[in-house]
Protein backbone atom coordinates (compact mmCIF):
# COMPACT_ATOMS: atom_id res chain seq x y z
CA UNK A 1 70.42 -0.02 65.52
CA UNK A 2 68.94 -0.21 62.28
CA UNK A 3 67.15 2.28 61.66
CA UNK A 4 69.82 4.63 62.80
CA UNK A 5 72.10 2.98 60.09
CA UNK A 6 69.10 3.21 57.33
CA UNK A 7 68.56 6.44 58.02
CA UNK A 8 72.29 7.83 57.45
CA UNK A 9 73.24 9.94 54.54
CA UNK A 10 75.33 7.66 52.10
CA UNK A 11 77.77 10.44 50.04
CA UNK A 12 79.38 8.38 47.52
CA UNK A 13 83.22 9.21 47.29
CA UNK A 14 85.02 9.13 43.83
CA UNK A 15 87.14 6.19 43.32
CA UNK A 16 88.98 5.44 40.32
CA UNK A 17 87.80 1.78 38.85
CA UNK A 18 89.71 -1.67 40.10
CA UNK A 19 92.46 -2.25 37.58
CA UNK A 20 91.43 -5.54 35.69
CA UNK A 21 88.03 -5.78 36.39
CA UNK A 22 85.24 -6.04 33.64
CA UNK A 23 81.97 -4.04 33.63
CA UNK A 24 78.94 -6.06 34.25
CA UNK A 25 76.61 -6.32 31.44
CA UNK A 26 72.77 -5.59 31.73
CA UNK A 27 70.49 -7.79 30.80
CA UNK A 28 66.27 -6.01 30.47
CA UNK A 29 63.04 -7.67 31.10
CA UNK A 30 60.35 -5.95 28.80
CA UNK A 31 56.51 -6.94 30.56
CA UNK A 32 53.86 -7.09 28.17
CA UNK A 33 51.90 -5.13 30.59
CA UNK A 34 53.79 -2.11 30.99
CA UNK A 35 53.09 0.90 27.87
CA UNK A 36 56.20 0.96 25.87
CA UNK A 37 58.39 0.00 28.46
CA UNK A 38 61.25 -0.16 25.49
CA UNK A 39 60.86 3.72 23.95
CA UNK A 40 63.48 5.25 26.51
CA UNK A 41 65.55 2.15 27.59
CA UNK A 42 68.93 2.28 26.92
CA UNK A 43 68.79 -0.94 24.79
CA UNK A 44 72.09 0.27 22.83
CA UNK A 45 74.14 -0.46 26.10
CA UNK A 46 72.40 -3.60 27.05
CA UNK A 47 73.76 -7.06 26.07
CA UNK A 48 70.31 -8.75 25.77
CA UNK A 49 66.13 -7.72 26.48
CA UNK A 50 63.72 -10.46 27.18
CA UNK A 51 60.55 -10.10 26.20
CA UNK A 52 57.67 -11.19 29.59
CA UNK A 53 56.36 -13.35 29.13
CA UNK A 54 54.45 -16.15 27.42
CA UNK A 55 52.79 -18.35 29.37
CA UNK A 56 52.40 -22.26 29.20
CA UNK A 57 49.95 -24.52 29.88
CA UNK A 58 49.67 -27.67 31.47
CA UNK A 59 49.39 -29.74 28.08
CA UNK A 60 52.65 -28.04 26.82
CA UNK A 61 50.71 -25.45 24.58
CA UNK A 62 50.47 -22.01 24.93
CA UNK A 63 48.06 -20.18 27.36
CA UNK A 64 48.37 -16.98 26.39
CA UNK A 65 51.28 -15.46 24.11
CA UNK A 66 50.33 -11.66 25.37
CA UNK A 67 50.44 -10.34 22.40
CA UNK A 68 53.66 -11.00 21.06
CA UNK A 69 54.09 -10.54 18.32
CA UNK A 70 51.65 -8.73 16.71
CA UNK A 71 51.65 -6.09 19.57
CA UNK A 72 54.80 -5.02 19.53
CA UNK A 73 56.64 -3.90 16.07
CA UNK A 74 57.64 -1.07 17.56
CA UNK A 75 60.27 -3.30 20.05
CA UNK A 76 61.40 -5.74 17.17
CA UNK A 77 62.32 -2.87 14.85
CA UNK A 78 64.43 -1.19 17.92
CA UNK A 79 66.56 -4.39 18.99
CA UNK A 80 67.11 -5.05 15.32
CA UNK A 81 68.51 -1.93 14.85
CA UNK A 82 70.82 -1.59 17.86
CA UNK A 83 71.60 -5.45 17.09
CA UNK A 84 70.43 -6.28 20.71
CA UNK A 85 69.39 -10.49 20.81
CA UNK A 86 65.67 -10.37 21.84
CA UNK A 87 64.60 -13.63 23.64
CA UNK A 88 61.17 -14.97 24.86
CA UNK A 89 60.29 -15.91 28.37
CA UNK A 90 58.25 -18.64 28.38
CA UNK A 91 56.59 -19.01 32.10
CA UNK A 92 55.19 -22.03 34.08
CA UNK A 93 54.67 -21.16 37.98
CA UNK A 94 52.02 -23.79 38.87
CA UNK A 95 53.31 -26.79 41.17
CA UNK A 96 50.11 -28.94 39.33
CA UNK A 97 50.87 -27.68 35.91
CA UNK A 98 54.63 -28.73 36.20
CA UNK A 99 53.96 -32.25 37.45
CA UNK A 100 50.70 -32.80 35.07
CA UNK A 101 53.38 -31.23 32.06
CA UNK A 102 56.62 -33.50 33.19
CA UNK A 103 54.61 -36.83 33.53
CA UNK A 104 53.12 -36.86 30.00
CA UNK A 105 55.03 -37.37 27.28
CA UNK A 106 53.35 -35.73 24.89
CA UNK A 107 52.77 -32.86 26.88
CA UNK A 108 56.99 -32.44 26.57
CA UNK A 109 56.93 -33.00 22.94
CA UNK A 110 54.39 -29.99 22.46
CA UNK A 111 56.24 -27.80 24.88
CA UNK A 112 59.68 -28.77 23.19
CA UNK A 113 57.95 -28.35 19.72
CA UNK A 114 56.53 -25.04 20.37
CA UNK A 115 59.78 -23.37 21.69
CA UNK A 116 61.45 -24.43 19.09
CA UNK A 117 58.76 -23.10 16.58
CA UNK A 118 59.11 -19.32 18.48
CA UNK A 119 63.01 -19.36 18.44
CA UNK A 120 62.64 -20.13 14.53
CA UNK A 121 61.15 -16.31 14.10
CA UNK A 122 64.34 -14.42 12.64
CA UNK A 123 64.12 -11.81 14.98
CA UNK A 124 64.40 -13.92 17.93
CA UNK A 125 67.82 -14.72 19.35
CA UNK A 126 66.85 -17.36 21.87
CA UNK A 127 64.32 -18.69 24.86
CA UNK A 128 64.41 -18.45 28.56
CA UNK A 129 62.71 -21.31 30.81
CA UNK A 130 61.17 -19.12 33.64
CA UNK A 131 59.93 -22.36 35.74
CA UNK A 132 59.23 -21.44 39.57
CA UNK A 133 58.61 -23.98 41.28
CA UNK A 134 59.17 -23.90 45.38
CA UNK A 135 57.73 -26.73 47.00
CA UNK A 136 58.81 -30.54 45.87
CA UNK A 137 57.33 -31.64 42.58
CA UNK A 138 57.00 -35.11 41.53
CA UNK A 139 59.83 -36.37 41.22
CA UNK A 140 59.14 -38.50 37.71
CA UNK A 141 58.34 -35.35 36.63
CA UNK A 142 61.54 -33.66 38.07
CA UNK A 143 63.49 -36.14 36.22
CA UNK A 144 61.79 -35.43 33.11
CA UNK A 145 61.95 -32.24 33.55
CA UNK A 146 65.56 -31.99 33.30
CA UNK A 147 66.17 -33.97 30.40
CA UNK A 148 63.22 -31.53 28.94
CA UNK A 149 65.66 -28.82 29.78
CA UNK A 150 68.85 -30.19 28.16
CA UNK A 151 67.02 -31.89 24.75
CA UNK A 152 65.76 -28.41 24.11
CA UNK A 153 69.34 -26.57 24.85
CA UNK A 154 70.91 -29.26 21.96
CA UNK A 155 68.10 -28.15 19.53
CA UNK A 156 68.62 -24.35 20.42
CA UNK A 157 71.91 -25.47 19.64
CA UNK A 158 71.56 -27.29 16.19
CA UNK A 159 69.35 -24.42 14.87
CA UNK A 160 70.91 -22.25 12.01
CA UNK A 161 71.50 -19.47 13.24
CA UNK A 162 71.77 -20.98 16.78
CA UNK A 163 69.63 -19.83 19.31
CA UNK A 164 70.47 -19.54 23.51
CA UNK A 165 69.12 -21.16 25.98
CA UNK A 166 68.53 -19.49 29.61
CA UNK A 167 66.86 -19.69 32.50
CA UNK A 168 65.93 -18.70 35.42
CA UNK A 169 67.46 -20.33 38.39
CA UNK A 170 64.70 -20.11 41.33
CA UNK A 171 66.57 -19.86 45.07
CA UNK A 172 65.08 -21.22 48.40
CA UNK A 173 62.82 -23.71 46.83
CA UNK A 174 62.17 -26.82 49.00
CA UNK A 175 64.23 -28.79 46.35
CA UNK A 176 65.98 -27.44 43.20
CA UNK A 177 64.33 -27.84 40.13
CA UNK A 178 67.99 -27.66 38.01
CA UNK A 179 71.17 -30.10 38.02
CA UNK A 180 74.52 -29.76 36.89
CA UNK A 181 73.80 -32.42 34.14
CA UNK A 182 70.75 -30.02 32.97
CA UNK A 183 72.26 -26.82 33.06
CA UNK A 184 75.23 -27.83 31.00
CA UNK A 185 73.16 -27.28 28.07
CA UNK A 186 72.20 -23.95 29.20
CA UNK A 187 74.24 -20.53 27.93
CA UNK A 188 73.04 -18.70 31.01
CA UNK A 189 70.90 -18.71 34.18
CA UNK A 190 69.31 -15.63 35.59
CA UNK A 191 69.62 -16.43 39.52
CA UNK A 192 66.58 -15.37 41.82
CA UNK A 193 68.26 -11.96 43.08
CA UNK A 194 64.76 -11.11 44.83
CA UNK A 195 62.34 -12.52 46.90
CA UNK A 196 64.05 -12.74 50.42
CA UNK A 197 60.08 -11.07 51.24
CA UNK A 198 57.09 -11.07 48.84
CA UNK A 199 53.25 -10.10 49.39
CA UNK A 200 52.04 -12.74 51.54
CA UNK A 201 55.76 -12.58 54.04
CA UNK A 202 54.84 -12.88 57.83
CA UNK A 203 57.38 -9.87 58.25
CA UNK A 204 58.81 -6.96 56.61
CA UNK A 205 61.67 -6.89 54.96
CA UNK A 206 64.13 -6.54 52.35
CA UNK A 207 63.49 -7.97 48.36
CA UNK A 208 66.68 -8.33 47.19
CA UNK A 209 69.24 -8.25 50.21
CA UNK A 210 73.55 -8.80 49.66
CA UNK A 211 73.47 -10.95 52.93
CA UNK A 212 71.61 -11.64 55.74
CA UNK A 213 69.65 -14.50 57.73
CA UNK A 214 66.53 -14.92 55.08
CA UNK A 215 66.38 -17.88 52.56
CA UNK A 216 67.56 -15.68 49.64
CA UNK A 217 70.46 -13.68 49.10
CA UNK A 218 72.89 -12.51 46.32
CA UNK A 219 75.34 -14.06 48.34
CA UNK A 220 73.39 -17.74 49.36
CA UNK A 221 72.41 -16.99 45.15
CA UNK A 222 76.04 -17.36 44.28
CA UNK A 223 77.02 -20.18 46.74
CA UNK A 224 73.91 -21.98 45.01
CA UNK A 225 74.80 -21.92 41.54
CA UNK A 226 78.61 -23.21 42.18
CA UNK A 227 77.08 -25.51 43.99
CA UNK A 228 75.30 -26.25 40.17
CA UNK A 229 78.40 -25.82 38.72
CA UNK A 230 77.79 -22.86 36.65
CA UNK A 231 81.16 -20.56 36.23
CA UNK A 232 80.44 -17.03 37.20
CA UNK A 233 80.48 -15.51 33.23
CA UNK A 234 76.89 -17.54 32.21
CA UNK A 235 75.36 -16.07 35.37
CA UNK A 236 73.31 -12.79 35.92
CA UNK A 237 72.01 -11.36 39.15
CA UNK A 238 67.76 -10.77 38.94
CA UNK A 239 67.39 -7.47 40.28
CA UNK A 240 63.89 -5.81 41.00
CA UNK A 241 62.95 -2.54 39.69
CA UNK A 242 60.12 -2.60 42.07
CA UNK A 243 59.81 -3.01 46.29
CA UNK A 244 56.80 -3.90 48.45
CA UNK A 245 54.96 -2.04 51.60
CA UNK A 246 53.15 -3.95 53.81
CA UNK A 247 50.79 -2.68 56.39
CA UNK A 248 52.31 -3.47 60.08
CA UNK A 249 50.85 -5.00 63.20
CA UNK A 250 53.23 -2.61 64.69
CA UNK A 251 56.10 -0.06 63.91
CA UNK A 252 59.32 -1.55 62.36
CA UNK A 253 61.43 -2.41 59.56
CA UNK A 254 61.35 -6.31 60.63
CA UNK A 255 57.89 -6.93 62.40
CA UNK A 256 54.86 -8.37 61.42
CA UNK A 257 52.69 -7.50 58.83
CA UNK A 258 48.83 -7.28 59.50
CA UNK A 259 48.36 -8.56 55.75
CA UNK A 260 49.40 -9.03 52.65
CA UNK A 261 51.22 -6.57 50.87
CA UNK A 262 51.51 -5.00 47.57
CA UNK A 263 53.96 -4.12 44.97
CA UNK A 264 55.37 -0.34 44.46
CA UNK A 265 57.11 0.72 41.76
CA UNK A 266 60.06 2.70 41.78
CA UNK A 267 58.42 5.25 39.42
CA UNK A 268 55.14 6.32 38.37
CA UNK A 269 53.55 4.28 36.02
CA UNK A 270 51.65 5.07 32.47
CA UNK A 271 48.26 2.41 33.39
CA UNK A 272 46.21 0.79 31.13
CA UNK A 273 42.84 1.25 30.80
CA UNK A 274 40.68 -0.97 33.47
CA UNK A 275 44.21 -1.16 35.78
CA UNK A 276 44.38 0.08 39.30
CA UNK A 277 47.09 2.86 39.39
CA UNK A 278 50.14 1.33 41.50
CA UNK A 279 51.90 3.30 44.68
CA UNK A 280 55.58 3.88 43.33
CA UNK A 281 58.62 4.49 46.07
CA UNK A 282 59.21 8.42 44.38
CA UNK A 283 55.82 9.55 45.43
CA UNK A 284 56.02 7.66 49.10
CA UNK A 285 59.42 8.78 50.16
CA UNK A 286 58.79 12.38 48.96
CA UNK A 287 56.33 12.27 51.72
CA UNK A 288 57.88 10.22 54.25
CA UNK A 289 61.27 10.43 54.09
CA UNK A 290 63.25 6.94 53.58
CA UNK A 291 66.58 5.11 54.91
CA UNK A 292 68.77 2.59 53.71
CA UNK A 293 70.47 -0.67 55.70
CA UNK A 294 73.87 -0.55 53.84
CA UNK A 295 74.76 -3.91 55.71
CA UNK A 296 72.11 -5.20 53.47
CA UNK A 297 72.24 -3.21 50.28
CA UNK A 298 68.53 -2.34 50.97
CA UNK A 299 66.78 0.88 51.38
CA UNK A 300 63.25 1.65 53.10
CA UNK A 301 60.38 3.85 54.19
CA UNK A 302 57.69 4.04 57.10
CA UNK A 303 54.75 6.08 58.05
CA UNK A 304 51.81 6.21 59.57
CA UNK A 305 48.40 6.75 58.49
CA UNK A 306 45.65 9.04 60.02
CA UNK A 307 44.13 6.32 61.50
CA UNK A 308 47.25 5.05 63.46
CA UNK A 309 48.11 1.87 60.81
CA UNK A 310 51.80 1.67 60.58
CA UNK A 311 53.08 0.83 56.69
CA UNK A 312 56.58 -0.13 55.96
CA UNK A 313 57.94 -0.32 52.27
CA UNK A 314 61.48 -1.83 50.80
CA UNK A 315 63.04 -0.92 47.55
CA UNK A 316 66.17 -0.98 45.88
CA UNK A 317 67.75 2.67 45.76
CA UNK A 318 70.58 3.98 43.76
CA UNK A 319 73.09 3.89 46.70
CA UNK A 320 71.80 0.10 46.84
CA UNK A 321 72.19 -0.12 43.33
CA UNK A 322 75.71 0.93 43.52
CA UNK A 323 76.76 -1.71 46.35
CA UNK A 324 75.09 -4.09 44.22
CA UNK A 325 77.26 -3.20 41.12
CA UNK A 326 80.67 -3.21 42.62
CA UNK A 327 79.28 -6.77 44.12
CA UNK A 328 78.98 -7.58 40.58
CA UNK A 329 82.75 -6.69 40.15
CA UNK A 330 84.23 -8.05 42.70
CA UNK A 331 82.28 -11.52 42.67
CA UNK A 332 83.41 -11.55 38.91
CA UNK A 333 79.97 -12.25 37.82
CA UNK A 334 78.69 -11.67 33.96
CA UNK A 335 76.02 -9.27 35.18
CA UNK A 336 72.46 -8.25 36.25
CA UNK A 337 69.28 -8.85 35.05
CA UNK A 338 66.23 -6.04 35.60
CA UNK A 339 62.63 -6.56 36.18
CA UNK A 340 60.91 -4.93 34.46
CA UNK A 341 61.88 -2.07 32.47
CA UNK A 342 60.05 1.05 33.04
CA UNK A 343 59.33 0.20 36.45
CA UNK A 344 61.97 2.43 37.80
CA UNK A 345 61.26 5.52 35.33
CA UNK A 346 65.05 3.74 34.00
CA UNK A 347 66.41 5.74 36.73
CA UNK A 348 68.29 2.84 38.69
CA UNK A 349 69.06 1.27 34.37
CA UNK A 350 70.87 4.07 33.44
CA UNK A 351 72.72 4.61 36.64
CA UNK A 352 73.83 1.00 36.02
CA UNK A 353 75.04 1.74 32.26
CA UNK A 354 76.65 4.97 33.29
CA UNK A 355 78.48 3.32 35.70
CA UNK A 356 79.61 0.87 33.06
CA UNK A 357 80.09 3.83 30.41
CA UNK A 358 82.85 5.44 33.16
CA UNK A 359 84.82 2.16 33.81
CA UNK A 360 85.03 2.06 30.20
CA UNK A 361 86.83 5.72 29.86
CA UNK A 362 88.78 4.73 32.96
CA UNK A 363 87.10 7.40 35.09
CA UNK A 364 86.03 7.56 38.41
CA UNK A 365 83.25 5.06 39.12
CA UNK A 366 81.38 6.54 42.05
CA UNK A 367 81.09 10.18 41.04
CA UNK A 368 78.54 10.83 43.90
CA UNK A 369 74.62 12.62 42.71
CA UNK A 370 71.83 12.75 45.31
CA UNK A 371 72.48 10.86 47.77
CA UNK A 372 73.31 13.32 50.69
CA UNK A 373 69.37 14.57 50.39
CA UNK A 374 67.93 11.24 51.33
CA UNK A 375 69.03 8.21 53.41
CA UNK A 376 68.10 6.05 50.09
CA UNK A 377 69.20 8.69 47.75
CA UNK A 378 66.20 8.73 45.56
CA UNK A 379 63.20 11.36 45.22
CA UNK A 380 65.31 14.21 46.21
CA UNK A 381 63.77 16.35 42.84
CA UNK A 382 64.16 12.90 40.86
């Protein structure tokens, strides 16, 4: 079953890289909430670092800009020097606030005017659209939405230096918020590579499954944005640096939860002051144990508590992480984008790059590591 295929040992075996075939490139989220996510990163071997996020409001001005960019020297100065493009995420996630936004139009011209008044800073290479949106909008507003979406890729465009245009591509939704008209203007589109199960999910489950019966995939991700008409080289691959556990009804990997759950971390996590310290997957499968569903890409844990409540987590593991890169290969897409740096203790980031670094050199890709002490292959001393 299942479990019995999680909880095998997954020894990697040294395989010399496909002739022909070009590394992916990694793309890093950098969350305004997470201590100097940036210091160890690997930026040098990254093609791009977004920084998370500044958020809209409903009139097209800014809610709250998190700090940026006052707050953060320290990451401007770093990009600069390894030459990395920095971009801004600029968020809207509210079903209301996107229709009241779209129908006005002077709501657009504020929102168009004040992302083109951010890209202007000279240490900003372009903007990403992170609109989520899942159920159906309005469609006036979905309409002007998208011509929203390509007016501000042709002033991107026209700036001197240009700037890029991205987005995020949401998968599932009820009706997609993108069309091929829009997206032409678009350099790239990060595609939805998690969220197969969140939080609030009935069940259990994987976050950021190859295949499988759920409403997202990397697979039903892929068949989405042909669909869009977006070639393979302006797409990247969201991938979570994070998992959620759930506490269960009853034992199992696919049952139902008794609640919502929460988010763990790969890795511990430096806190704020005033924040609730976060589980993180190291800590919880040094205890437990974990296994991995290699069908899936996806790797797990499960335990019970001293009072008889079953809790079930999913992450993304290096093994995973490996399945997921050769996916990358093979599928011939540009690369992966991660959320959020840090998160992972850059663990699964620089497994990624080394990976990368070796095709380059012409070595052998898999080399193998920790694997055969866990089913997941991570906590084993890590």
């Amino acid at each position: 079953g299942l479990l019995l295929l999680g909880l095998l040992a997954c020894t990697q075996v040294a395989s010399p890289p496909p002739p022909g075939q070009t590394r992916p490139v990694a793309w890093g989220y950098v969350a305004w909430w997470v201590p100097q996510a940036w210091i160890n990163a690997p930026l040098n071997r990254m093609e791009r670092v977004l920084f998370f996020e500044i958020r809209m409001e409903r009139d097209g001005s800014v809610r709250d800009m998190h700090g940026w960019p006052g707050a953060f020297p320290e990451l401007r100065a770093l990009v600069q020097q390894h030459r990395i493009p920095l971009d801004l995420t600029l968020t809207l996630h509210d079903l209301g606030d996107f229709n009241s936004l779209f129908r006005s139009a002077e709501a657009i011209a504020r929102f168009l005017g004040v992302a083109e008044r951010l890209a202007s800073d000279p240490g900003v290479s372009g903007v990403q659209l992170d609109v989520e949106i899942y159920e159906h909008p309005d469609q006036n507003a979905l309409v002007a939405f998208r011509r929203f979406t390509a007016e501000l890729g042709d002033r991107l465009a026209a700036m001197k230096p240009p700037r890029v245009l991205s987005v995020f591509l949401p998968i599932g939704a009820e009706q997609q918020i993108y069309d091929r008209d829009s997206l032409r203007r678009v350099g790239f589109a990060v595609l939805q590579g998690f969220g197969s199960h969140w939080p609030g999910s009935p069940t259990s489950g994987p976050i950021a499954p190859l295949t499988g019966p759920w409403r997202m995939t990397w697979g039903k991700a892929l068949t989405e944005a042909a669909r869009l008409g977006l070639d393979k080289k302006r797409i990247l691959m969201g991938y979570p640096l994070y998992g959620y556990q759930w506490s269960m009804r009853q034992r199992g990997l696919y049952a139902q939860t008794s609640g919502p759950g929460e988010v763990v971390t790969l890795a511990p996590q430096l806190q704020r002051p005033g924040n609730k310290p976060t589980d993180n997957v190291r800590d919880k499968i040094k205890q437990h144990g974990c296994g991995r569903d290699p069908y899936i890409a996806s790797s797990f844990y499960e335990y019970q508590k001293p009072d008889g409540q079953w809790v079930t987590g999913w992450f993304e593991g290096p093994a995973d992480l490996d399945r997921k890169h050769r996916f990358l290969m093979d599928q011939g897409v540009r690369g992966t984008a991660f959320f959020a740096l840090g998160y992972d203790g850059y663990v699964l980031v620089d497994r990624f790059v080394g990976r990368n670094d070796r095709l380059a050199a012409g070595g052998p890709l898999d080399v193998g590591g920790n694997e055969t002490c866990s089913g997941c292959g991570l906590g084993c001393g890590s």
